[in-house]
N, C-alpha and C. Protein backbone atom coordinates (compact mmCIF):
# COMPACT_ATOMS: atom_id res chain seq x y z
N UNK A 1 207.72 -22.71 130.43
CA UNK A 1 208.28 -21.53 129.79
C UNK A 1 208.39 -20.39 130.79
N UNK A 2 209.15 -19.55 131.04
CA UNK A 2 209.75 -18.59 131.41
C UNK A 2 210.13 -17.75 130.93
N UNK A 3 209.19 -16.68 131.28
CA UNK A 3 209.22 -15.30 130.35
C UNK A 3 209.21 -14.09 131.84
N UNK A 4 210.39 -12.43 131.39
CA UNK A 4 210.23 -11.97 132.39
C UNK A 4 209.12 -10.77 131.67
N UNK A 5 207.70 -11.07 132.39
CA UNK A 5 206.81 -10.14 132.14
C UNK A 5 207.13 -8.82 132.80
N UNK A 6 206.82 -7.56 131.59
CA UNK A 6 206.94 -6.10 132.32
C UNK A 6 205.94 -5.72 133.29
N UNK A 7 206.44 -5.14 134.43
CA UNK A 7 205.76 -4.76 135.14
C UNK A 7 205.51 -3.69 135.31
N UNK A 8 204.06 -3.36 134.57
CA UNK A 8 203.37 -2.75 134.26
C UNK A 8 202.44 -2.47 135.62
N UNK A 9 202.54 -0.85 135.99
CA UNK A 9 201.50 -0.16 136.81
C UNK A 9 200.30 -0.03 136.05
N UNK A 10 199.26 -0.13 137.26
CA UNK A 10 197.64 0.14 136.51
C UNK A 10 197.61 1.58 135.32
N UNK A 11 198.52 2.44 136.02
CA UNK A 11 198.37 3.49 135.21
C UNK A 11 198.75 3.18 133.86
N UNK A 12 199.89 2.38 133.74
CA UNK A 12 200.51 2.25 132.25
C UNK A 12 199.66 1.37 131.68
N UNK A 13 199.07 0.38 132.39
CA UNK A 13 198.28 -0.46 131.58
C UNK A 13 197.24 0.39 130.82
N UNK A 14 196.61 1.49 131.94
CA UNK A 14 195.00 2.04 131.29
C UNK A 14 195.62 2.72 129.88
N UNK A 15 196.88 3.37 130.08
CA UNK A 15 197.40 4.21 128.59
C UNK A 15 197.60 3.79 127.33
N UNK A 16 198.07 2.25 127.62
CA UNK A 16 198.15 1.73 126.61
C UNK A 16 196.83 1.12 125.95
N UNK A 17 195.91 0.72 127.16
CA UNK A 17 194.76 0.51 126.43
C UNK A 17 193.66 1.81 125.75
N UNK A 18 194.09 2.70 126.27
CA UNK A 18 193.62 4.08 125.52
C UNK A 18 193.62 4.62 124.76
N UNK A 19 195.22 4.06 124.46
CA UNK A 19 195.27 4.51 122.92
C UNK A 19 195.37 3.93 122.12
N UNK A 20 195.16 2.13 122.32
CA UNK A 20 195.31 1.16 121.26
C UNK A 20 193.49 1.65 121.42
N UNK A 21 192.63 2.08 121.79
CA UNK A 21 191.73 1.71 121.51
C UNK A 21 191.54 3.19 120.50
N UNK A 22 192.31 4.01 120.93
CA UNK A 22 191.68 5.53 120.09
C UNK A 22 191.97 5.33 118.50
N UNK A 23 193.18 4.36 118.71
CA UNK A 23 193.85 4.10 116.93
C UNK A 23 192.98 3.26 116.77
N UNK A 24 192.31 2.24 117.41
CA UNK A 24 191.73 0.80 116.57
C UNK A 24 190.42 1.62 115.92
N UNK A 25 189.57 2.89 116.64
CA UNK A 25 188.24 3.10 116.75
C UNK A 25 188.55 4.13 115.49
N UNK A 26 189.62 4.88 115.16
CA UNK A 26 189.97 5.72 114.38
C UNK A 26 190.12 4.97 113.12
N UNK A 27 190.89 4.30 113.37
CA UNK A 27 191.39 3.12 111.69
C UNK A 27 190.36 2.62 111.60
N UNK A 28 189.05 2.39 112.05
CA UNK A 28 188.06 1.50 111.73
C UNK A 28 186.79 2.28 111.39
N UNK A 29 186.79 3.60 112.00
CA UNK A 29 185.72 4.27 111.70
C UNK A 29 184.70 4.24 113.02
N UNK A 30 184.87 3.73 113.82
CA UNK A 30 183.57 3.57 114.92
C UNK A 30 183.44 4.62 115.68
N UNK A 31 182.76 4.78 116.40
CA UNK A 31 181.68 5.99 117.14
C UNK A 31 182.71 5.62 118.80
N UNK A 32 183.41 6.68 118.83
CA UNK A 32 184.48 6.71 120.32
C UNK A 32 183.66 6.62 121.31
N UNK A 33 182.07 7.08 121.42
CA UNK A 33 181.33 7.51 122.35
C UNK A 33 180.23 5.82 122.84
N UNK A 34 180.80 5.04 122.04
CA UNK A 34 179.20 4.22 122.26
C UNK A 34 180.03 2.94 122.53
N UNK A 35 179.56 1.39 122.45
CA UNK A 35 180.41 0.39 122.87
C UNK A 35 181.67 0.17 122.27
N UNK A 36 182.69 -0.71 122.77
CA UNK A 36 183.66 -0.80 122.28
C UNK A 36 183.82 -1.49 121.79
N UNK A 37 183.79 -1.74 120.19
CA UNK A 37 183.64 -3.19 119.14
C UNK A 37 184.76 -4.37 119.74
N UNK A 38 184.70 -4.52 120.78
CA UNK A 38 186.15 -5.57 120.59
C UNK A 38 186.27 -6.26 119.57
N UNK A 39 184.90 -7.06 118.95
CA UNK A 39 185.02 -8.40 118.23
C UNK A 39 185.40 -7.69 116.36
N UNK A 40 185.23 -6.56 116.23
CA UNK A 40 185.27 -6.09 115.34
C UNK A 40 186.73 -5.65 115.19
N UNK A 41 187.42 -5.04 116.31
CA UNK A 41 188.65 -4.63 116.67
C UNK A 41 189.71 -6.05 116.10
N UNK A 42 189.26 -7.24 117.09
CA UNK A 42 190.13 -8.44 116.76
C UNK A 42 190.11 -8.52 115.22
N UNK A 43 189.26 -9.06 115.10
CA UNK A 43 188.84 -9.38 113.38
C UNK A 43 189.62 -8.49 112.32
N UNK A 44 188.83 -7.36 112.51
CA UNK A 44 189.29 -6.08 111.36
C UNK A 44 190.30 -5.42 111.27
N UNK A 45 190.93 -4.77 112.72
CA UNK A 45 192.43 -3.91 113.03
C UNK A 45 193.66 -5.32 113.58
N UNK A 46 193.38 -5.89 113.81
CA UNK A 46 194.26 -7.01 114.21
C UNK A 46 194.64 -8.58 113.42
N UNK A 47 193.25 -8.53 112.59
CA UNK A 47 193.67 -9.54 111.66
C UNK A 47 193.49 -10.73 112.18
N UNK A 48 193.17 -10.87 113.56
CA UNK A 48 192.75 -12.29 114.14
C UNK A 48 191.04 -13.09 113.53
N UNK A 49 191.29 -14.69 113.88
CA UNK A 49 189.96 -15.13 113.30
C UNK A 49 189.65 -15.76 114.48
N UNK A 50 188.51 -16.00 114.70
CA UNK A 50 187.76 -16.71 115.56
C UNK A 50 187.87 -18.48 115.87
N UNK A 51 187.73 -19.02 116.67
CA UNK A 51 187.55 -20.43 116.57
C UNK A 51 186.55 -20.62 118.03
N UNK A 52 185.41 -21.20 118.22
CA UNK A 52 184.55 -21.50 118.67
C UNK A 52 184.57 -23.07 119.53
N UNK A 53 185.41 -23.66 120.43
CA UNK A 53 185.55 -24.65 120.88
C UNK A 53 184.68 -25.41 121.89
N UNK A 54 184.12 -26.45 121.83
CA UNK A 54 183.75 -26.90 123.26
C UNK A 54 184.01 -27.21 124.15
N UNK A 55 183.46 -27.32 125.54
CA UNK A 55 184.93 -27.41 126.94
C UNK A 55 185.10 -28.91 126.60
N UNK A 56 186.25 -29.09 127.24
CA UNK A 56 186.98 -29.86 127.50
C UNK A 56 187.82 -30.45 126.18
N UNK A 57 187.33 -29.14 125.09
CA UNK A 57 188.26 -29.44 123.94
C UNK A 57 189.52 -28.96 123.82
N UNK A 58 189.92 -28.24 123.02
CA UNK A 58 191.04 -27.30 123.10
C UNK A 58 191.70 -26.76 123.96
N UNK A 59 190.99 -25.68 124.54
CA UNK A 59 191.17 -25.52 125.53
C UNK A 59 191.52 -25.88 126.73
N UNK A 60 190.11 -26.57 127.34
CA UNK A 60 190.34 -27.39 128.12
C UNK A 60 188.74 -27.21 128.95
N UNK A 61 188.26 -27.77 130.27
CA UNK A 61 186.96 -27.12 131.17
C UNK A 61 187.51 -25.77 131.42
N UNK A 62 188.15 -25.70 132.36
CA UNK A 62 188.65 -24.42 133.02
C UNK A 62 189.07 -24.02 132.30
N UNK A 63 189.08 -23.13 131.18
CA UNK A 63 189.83 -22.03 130.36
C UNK A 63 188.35 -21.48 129.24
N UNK A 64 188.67 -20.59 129.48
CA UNK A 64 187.22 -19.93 128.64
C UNK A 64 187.48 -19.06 127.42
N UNK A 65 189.24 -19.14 126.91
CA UNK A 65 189.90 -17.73 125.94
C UNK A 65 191.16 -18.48 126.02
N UNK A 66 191.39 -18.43 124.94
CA UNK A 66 192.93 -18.29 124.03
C UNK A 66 193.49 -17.55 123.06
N UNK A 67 194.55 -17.15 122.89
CA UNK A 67 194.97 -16.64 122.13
C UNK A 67 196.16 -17.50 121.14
N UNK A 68 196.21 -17.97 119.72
CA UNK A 68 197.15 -18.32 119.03
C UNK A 68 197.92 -17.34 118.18
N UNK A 69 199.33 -17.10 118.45
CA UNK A 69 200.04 -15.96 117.91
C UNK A 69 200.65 -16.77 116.23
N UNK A 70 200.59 -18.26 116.60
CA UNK A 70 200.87 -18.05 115.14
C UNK A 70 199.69 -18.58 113.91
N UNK A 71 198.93 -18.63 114.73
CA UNK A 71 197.44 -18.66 113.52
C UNK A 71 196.98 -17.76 113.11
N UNK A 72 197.20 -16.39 114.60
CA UNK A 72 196.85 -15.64 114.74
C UNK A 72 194.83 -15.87 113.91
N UNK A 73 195.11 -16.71 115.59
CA UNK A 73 193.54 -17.02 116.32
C UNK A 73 192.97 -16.85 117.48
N UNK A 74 191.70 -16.28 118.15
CA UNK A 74 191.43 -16.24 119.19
C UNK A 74 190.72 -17.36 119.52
N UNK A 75 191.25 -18.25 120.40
CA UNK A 75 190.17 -19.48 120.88
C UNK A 75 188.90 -18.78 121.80
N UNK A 76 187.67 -19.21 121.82
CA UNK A 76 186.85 -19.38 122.28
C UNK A 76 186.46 -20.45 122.94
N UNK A 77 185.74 -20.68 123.95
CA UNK A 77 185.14 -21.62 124.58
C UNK A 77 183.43 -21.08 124.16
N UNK A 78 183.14 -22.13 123.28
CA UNK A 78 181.62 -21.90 122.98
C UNK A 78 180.45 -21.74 124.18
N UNK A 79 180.93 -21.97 124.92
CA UNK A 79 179.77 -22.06 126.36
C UNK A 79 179.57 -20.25 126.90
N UNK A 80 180.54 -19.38 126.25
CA UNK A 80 180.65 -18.05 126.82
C UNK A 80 179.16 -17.54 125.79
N UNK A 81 179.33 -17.88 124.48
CA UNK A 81 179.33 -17.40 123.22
C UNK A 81 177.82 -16.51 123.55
N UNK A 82 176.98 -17.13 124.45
CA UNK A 82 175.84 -16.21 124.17
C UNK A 82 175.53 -15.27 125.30
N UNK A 83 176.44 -15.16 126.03
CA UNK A 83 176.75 -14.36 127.10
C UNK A 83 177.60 -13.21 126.90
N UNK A 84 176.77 -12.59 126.67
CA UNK A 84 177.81 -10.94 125.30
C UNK A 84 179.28 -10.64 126.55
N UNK A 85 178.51 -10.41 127.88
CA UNK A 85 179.36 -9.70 128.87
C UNK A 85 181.01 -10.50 129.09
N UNK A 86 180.38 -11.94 129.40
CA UNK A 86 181.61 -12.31 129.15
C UNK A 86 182.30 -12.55 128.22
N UNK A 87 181.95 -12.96 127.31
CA UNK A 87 182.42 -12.99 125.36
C UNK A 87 183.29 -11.82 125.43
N UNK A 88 182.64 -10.65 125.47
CA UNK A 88 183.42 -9.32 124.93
C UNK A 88 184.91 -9.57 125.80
N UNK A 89 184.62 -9.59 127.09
CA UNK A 89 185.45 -9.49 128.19
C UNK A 89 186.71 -10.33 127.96
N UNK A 90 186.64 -11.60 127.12
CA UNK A 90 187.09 -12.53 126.95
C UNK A 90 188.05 -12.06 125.88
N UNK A 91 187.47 -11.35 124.93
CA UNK A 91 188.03 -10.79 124.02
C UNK A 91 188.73 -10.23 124.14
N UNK A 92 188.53 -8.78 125.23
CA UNK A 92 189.50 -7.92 125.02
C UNK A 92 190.33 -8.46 126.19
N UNK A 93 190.23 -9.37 126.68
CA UNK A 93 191.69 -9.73 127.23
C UNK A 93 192.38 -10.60 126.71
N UNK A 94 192.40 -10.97 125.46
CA UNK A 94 193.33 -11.49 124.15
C UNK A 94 193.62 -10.42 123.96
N UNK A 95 193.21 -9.36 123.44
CA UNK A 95 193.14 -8.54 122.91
C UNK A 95 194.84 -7.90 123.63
N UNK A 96 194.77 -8.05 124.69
CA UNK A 96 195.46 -7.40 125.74
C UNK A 96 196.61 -8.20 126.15
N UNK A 97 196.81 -9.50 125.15
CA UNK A 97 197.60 -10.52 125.32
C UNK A 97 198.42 -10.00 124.38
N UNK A 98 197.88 -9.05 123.35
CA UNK A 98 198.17 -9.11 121.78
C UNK A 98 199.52 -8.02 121.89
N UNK A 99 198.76 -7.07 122.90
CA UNK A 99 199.14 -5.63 122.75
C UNK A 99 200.41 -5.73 124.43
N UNK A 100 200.32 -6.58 124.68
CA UNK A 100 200.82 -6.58 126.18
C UNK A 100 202.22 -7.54 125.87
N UNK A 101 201.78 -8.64 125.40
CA UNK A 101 202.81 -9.69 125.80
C UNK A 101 203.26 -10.39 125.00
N UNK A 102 202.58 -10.24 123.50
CA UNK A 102 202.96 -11.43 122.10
C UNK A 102 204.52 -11.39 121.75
N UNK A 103 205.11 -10.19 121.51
CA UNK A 103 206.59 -10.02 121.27
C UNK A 103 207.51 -10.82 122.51
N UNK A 104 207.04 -10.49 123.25
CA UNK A 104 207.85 -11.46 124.73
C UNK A 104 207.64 -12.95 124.52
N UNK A 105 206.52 -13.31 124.45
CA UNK A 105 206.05 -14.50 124.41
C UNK A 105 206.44 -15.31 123.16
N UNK A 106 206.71 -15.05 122.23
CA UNK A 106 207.03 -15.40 121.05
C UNK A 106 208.77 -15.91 121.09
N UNK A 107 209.30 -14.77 121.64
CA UNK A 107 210.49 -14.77 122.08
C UNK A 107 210.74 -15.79 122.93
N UNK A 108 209.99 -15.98 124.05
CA UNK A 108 210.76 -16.72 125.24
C UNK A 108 210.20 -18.52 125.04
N UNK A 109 209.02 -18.74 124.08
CA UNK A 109 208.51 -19.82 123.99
C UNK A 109 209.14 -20.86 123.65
N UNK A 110 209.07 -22.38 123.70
CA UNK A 110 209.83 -23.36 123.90
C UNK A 110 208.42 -24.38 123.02
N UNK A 111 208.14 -23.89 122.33
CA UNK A 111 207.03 -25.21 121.54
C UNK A 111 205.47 -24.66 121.47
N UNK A 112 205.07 -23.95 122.68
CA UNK A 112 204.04 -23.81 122.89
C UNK A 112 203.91 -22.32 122.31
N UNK A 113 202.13 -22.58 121.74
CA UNK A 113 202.18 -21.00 121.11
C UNK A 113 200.37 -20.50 121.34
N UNK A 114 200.02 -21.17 122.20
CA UNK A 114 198.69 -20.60 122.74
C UNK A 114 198.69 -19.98 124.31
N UNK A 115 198.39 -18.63 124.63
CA UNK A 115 198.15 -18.42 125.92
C UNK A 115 196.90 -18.43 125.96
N UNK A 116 196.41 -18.52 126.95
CA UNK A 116 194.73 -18.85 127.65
C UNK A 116 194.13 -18.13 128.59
N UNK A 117 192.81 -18.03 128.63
CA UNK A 117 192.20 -17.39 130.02
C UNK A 117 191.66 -18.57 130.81
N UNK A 118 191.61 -18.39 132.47
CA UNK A 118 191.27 -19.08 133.17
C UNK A 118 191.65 -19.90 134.18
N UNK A 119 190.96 -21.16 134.48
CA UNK A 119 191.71 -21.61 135.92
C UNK A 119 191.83 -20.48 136.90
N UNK A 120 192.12 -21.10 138.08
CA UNK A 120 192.06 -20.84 139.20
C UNK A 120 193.10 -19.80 139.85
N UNK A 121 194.22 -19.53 139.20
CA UNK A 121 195.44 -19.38 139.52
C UNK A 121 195.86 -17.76 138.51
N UNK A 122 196.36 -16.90 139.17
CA UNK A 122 195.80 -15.84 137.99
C UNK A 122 197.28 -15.12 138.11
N UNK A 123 198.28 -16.20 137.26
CA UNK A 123 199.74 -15.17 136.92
C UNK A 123 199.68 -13.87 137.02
N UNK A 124 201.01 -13.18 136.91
CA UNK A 124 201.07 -11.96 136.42
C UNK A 124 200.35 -11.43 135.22
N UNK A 125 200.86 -12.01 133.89
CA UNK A 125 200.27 -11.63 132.70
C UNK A 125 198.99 -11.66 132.40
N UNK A 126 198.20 -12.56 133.37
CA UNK A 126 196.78 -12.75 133.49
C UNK A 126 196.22 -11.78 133.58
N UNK A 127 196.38 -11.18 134.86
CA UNK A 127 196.30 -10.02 135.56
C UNK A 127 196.20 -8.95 134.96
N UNK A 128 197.46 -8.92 134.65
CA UNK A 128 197.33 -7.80 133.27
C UNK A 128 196.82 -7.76 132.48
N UNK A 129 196.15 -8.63 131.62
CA UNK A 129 195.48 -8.70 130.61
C UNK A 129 193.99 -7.90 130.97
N UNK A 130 193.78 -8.81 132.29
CA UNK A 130 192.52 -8.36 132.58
C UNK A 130 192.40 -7.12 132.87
N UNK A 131 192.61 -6.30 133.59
CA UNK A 131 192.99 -4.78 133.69
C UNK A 131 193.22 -4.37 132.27
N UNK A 132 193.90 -4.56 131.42
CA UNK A 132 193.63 -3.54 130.46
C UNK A 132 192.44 -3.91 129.17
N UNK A 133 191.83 -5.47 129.46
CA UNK A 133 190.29 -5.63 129.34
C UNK A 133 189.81 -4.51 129.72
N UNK A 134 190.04 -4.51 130.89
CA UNK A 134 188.31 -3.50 131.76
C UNK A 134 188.91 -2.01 131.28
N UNK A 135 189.75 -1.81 130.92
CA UNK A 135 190.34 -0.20 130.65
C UNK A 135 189.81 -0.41 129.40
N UNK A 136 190.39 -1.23 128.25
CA UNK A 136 189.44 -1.05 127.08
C UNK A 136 188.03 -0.81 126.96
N UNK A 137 187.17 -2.20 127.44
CA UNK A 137 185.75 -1.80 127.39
C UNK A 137 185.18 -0.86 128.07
N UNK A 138 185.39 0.03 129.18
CA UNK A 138 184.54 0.66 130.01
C UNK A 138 185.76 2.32 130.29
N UNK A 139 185.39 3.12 129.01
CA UNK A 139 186.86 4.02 128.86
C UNK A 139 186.37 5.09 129.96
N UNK A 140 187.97 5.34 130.55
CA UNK A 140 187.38 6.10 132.06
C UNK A 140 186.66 7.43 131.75
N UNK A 141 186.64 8.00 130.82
CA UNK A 141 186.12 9.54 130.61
C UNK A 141 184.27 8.98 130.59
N UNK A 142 184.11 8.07 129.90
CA UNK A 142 182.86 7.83 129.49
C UNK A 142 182.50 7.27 131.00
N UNK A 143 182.91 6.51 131.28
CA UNK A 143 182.45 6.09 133.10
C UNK A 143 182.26 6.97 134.12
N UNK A 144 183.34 7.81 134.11
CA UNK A 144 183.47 9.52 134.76
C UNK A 144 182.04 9.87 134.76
N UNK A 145 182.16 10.39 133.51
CA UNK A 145 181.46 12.19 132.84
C UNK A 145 179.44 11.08 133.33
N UNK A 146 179.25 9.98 133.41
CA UNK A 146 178.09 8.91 133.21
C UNK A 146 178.17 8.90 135.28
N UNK A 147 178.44 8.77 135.94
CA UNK A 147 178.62 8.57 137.18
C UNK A 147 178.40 10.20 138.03
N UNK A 148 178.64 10.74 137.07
CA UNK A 148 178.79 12.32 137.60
C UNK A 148 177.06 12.95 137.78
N UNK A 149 176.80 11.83 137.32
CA UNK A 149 175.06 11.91 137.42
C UNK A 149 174.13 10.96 138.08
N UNK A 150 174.86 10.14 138.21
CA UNK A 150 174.56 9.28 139.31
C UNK A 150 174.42 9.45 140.50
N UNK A 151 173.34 9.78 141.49
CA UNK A 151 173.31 9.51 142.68
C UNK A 151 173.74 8.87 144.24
N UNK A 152 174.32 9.44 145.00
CA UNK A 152 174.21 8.37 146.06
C UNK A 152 175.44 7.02 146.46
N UNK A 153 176.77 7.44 145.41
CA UNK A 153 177.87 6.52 145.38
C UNK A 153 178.21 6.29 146.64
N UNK A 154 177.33 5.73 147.63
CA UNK A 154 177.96 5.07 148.97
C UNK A 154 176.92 3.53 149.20
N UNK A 155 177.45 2.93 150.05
CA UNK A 155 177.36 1.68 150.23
C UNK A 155 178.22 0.49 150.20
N UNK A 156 178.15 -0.42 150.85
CA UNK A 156 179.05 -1.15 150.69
C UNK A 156 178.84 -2.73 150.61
N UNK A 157 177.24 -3.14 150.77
CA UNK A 157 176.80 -4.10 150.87
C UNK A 157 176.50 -4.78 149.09
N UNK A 158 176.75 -6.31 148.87
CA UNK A 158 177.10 -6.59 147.15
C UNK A 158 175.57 -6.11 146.54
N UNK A 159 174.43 -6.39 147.24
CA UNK A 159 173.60 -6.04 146.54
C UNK A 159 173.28 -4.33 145.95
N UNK A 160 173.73 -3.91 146.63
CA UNK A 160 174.16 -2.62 146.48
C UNK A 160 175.02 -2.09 145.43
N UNK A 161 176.20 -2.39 145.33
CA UNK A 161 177.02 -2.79 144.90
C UNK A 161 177.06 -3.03 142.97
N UNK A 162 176.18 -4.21 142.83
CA UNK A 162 175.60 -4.35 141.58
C UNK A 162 174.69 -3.58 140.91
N UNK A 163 173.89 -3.20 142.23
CA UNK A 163 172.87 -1.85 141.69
C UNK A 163 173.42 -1.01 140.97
N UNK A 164 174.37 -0.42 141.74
CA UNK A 164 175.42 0.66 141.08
C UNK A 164 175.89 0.17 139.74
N UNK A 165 176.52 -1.06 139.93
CA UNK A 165 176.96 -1.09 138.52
C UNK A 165 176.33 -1.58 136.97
N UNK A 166 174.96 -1.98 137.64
CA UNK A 166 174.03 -2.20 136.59
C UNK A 166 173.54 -0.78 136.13
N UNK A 167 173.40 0.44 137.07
CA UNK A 167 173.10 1.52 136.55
C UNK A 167 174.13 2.21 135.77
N UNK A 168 175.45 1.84 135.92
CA UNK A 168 176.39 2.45 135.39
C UNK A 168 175.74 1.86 134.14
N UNK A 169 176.13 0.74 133.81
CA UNK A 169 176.67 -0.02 132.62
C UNK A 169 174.85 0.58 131.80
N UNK A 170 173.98 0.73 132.14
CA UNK A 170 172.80 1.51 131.46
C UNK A 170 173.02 3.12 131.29
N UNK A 171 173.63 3.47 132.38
CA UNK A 171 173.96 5.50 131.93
C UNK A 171 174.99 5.31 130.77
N UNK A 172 175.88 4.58 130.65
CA UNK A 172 176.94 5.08 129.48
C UNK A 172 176.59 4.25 128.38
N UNK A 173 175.37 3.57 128.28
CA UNK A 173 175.00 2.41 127.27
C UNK A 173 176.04 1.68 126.66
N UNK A 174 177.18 1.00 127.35
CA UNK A 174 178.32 -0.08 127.21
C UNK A 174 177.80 -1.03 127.24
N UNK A 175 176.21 -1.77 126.27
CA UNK A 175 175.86 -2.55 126.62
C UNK A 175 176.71 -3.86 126.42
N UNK A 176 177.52 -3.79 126.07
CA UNK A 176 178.27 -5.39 126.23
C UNK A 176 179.20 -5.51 127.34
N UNK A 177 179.17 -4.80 128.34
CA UNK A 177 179.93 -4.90 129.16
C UNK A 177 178.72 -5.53 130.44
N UNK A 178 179.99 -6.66 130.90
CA UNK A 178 178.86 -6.80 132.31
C UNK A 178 178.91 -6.48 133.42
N UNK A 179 177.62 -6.73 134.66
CA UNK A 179 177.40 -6.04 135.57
C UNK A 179 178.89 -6.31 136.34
N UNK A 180 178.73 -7.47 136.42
CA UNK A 180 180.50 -7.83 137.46
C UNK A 180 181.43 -7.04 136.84
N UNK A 181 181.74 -7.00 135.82
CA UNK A 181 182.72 -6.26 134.97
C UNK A 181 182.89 -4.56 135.52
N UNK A 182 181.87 -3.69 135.16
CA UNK A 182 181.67 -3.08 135.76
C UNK A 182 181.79 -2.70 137.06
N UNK A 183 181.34 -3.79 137.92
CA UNK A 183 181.94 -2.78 139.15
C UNK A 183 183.03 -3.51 139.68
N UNK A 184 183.75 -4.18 138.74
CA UNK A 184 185.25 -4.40 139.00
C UNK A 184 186.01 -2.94 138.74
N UNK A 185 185.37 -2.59 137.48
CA UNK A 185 185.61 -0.89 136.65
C UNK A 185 185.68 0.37 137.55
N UNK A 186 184.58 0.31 138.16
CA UNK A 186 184.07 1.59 139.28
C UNK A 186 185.24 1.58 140.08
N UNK A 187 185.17 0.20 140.87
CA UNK A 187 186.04 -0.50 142.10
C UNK A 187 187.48 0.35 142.04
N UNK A 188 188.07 -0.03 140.81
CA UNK A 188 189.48 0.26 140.01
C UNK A 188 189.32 2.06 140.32
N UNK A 189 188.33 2.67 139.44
CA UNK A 189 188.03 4.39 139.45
C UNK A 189 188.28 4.88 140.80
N UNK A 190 187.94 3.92 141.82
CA UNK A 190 187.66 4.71 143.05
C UNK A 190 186.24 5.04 143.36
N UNK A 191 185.27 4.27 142.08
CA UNK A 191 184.16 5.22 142.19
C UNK A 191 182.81 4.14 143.26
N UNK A 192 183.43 2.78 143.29
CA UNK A 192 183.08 2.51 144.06
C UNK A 192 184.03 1.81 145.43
N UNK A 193 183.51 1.33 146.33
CA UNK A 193 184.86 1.09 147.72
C UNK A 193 185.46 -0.18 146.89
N UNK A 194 186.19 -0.32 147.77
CA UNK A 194 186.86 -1.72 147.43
C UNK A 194 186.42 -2.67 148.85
N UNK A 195 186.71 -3.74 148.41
CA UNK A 195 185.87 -4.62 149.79
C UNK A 195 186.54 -4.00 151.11
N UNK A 196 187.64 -3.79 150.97
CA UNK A 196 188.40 -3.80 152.44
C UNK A 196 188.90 -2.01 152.60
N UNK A 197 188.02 -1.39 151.41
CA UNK A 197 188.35 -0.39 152.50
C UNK A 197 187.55 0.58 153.15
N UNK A 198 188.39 1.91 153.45
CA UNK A 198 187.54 2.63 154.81
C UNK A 198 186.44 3.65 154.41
N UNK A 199 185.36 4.16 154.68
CA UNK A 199 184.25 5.52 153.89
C UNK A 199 185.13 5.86 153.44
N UNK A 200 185.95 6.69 154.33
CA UNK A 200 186.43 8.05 154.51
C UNK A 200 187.29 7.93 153.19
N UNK A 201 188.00 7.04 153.25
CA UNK A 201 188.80 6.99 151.74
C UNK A 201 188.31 6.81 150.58
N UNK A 202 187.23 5.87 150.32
CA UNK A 202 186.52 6.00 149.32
C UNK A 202 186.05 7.32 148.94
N UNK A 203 185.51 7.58 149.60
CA UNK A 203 184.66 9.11 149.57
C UNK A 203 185.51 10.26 148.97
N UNK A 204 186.77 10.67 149.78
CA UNK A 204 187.75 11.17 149.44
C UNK A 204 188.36 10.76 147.58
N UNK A 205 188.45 9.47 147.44
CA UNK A 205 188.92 9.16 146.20
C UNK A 205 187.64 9.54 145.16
N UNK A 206 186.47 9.38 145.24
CA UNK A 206 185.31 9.85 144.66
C UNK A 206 185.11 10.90 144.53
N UNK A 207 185.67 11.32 145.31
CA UNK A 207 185.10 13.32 144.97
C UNK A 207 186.70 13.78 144.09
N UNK A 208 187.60 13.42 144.41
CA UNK A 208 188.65 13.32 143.72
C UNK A 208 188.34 13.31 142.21
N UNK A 209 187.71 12.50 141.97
CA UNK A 209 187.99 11.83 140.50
C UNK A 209 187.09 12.88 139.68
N UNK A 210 185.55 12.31 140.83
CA UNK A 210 184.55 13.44 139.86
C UNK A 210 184.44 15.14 139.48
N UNK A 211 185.62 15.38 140.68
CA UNK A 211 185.82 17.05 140.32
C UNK A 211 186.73 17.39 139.08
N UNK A 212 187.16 16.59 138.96
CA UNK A 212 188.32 16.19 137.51
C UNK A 212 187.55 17.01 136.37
């Protein structure tokens, strides 16, 4: 199948996940300030149901998330299920399948009506999904205004690295978000380096953000 996915800048992605999340948290009643219900979001504002699979079922080994647009079901791979960080994560990048790509996909499909997370190989739409995952769960004001109190944002070594983002993910109490997740999150902010790049720019993009 052949579909021409929009190409969507990081910026447009974070907007749209900003405000699908301000309407989902509004229509539902939840607390803007504390985690981000994904699983409550799917279920309740979206109308999706769950299905719980084992690998090499449905899915498949390599795929850990699906989305069915006309069951309007989210596959699971049961092996995530007690691992909140990735579960959630998993979620809201259906979630982000829903809000990103279902009208296209529906449109351009030829039989098939499940997209998936996983494998090795990470399309466009993948991509996207995931990015406006991490924009959903970890909302930049709350990561901001939580970092702005944080100490010491330099380093560049992984153990380091995780430190940071295990302290993040405890200052803004996002407890369902995980440590990797997180400082994929920071990474994205600027708030932490990215592997390949220079102090001076990091630093620069950090003081940037937090004088905001």
């Amino acid at each position: 199948m052949i579909v021409d996915w929009p190409q969507l800048s990081d910026e447009q992605i974070e907007s749209k996940a900003a405000s699908f999340r301000d309407q989902a948290l509004a229509s539902l009643g939840f607390d803007p300030s504390g985690p981000v219900p994904v699983e409550q979001i799917a279920e309740m504002y979206l109308g999706y149901d769950f299905d719980f699979v084992e690998a090499n079922g449905r899915l498949g080994s390599d795929i850990i998330g699906g989305i069915d647009f006309d069951s309007n079901t989210i596959i699971i791979n049961s092996a995530i299920e007690d691992h909140i960080g990735r579960y959630s994560f998993t979620i809201a990048h259906e979630i982000g399948h829903h809000v990103l790509h279902r009208e296209l996909f529906l449109k351009a499909r030829s039989g098939r009506s499940i997209m998936c997370r996983g494998g090795s190989k990470r399309p466009i739409e993948e991509m996207q999904a995931d990015r406006f995952a991490e924009a959903l769960l970890v909302p930049r004001s709350i990561v901001v205004n939580s970092c702005k109190k944080v100490k010491g944002l330099r380093g560049y070594s992984k153990r380091w690295r995780m430190a940071a983002a295990a302290d993040a993910c405890e200052s803004t109490g996002l407890n369902n978000v995980s440590v990797s997740a997180m400082e994929m999150r920071l990474m994205h902010l600027g708030l932490l380096p990215s592997l390949n790049s220079k102090a001076n720019r990091f630093l620069k993009a950090a003081r940037r953000l937090l004088s905001k």
